[in-house]
C-alpha atoms as a PDB file:
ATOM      1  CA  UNK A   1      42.967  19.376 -11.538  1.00  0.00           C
ATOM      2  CA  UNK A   2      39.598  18.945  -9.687  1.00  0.00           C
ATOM      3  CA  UNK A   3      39.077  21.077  -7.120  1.00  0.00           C
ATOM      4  CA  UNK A   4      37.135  20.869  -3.658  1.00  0.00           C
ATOM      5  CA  UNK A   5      34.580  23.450  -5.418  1.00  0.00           C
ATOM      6  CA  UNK A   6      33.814  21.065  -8.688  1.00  0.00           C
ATOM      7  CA  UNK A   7      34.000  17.650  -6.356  1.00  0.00           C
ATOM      8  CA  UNK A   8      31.240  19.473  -4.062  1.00  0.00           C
ATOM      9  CA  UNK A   9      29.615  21.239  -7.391  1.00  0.00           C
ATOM     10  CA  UNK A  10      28.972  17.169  -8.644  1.00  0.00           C
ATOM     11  CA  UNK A  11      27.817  15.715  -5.737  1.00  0.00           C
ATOM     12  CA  UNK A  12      25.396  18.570  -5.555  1.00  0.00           C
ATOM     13  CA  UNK A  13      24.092  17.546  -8.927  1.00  0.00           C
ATOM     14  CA  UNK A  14      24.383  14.188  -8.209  1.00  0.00           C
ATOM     15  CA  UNK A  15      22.660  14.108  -4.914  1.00  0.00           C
ATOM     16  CA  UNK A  16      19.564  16.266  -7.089  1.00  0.00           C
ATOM     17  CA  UNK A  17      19.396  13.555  -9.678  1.00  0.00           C
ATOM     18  CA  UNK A  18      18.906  11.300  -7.311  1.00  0.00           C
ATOM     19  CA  UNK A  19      16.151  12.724  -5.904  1.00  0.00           C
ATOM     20  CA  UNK A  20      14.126  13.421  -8.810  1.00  0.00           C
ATOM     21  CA  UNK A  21      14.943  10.003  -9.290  1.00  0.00           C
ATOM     22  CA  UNK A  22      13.704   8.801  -5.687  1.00  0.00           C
ATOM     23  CA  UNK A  23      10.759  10.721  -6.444  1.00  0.00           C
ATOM     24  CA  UNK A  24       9.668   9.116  -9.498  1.00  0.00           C
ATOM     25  CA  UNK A  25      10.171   5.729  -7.733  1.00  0.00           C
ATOM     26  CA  UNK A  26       7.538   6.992  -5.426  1.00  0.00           C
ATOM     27  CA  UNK A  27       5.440   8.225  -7.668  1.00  0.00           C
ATOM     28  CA  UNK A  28       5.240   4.540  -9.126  1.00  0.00           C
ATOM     29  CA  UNK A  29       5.263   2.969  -5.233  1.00  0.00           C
ATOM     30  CA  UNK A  30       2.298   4.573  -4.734  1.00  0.00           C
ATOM     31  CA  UNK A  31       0.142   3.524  -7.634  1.00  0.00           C
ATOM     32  CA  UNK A  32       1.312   0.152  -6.720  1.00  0.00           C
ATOM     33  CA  UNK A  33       0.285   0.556  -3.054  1.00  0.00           C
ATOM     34  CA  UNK A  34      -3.452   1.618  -4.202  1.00  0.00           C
ATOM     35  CA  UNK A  35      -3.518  -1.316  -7.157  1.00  0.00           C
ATOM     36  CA  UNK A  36      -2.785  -3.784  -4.263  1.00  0.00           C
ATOM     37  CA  UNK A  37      -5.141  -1.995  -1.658  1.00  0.00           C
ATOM     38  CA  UNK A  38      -8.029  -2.614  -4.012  1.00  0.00           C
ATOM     39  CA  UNK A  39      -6.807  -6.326  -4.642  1.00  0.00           C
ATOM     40  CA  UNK A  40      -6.955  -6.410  -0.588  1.00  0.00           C
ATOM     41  CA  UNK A  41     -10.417  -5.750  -0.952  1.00  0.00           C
ATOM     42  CA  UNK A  42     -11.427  -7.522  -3.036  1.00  0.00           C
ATOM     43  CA  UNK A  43      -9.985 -10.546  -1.695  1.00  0.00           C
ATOM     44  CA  UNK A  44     -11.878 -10.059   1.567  1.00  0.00           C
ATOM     45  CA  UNK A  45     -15.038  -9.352   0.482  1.00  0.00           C
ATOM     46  CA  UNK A  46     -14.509 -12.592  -1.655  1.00  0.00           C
ATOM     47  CA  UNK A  47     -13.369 -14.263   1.919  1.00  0.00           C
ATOM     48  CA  UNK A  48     -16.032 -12.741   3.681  1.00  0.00           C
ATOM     49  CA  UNK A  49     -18.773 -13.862   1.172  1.00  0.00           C
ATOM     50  CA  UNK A  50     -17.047 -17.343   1.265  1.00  0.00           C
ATOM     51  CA  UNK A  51     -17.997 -17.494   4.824  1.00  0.00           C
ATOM     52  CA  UNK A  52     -14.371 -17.123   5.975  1.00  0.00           C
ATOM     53  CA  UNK A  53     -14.621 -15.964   9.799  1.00  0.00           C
ATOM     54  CA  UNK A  54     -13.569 -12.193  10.616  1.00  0.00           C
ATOM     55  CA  UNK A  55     -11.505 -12.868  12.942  1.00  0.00           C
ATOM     56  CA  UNK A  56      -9.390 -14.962  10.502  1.00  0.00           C
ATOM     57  CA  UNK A  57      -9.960 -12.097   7.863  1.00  0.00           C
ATOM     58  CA  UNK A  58      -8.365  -9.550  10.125  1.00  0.00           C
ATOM     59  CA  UNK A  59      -5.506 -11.917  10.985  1.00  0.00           C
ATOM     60  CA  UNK A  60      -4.752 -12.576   7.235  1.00  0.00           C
ATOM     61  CA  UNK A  61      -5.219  -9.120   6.085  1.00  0.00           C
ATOM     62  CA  UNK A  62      -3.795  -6.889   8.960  1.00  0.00           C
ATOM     63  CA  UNK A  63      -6.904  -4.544   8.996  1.00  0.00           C
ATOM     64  CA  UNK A  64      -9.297  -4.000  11.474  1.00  0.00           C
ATOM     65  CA  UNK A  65     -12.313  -5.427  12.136  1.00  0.00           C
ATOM     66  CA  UNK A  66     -13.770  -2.199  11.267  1.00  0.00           C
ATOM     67  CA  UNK A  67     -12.295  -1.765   8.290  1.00  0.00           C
ATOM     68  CA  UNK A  68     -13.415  -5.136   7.096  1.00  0.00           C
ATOM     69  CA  UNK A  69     -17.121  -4.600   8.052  1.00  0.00           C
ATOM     70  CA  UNK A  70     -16.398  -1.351   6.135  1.00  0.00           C
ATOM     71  CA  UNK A  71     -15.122  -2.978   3.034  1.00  0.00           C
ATOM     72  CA  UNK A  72     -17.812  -5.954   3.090  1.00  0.00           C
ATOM     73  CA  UNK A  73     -21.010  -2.937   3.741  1.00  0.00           C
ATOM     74  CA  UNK A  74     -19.516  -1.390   0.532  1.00  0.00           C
ATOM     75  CA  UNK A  75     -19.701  -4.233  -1.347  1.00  0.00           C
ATOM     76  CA  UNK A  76     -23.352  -5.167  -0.242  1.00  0.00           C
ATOM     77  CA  UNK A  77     -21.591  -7.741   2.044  1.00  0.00           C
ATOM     78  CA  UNK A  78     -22.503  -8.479   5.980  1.00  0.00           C
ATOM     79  CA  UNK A  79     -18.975  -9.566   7.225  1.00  0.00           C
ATOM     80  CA  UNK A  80     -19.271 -13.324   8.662  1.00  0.00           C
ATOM     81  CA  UNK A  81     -19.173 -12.966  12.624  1.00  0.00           C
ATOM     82  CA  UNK A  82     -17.168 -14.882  15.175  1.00  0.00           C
ATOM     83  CA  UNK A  83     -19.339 -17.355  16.844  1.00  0.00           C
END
């Protein structure tokens, strides 16, 4: 007969599988969150150099406008103003 001492023993180990789990997951979240950062950029640079205004780029993207001008510089890029 199970006691309290092996139902709290397995949910121990249970609870610890599940984080090393949980960690792996995150592990692989985060590589996804950089492949798809890059893809961001990409895609606004290509916006920017389309002549799409940065205003709208921000709006889409959910950066700021610094961080676009940042992104186009890098790329050799001046980010399309407002007017």
């Amino acid at each position: 007969m199970p006691s309290r001492l092996d139902d709290a023993a397995n949910a121990f180990r249970q609870a610890q599988a599940a984080l090393i789990d949980a960690r792996a997951q995150v592990g692989e979240i985060r590589d996804e969150v950089e492949r798809t950062r890059a893809d961001l950029a990409d895609a606004i640079v290509e916006a920017a150099r389309a002549g799409v205004r940065q205003v709208e780029i921000v709006k889409r993207s959910g950066y700021t406008r610094e961080r676009i001008r940042q992104l186009c510089r890098a790329a050799g890029v001046e980010p399309p103003g407002d007017e």
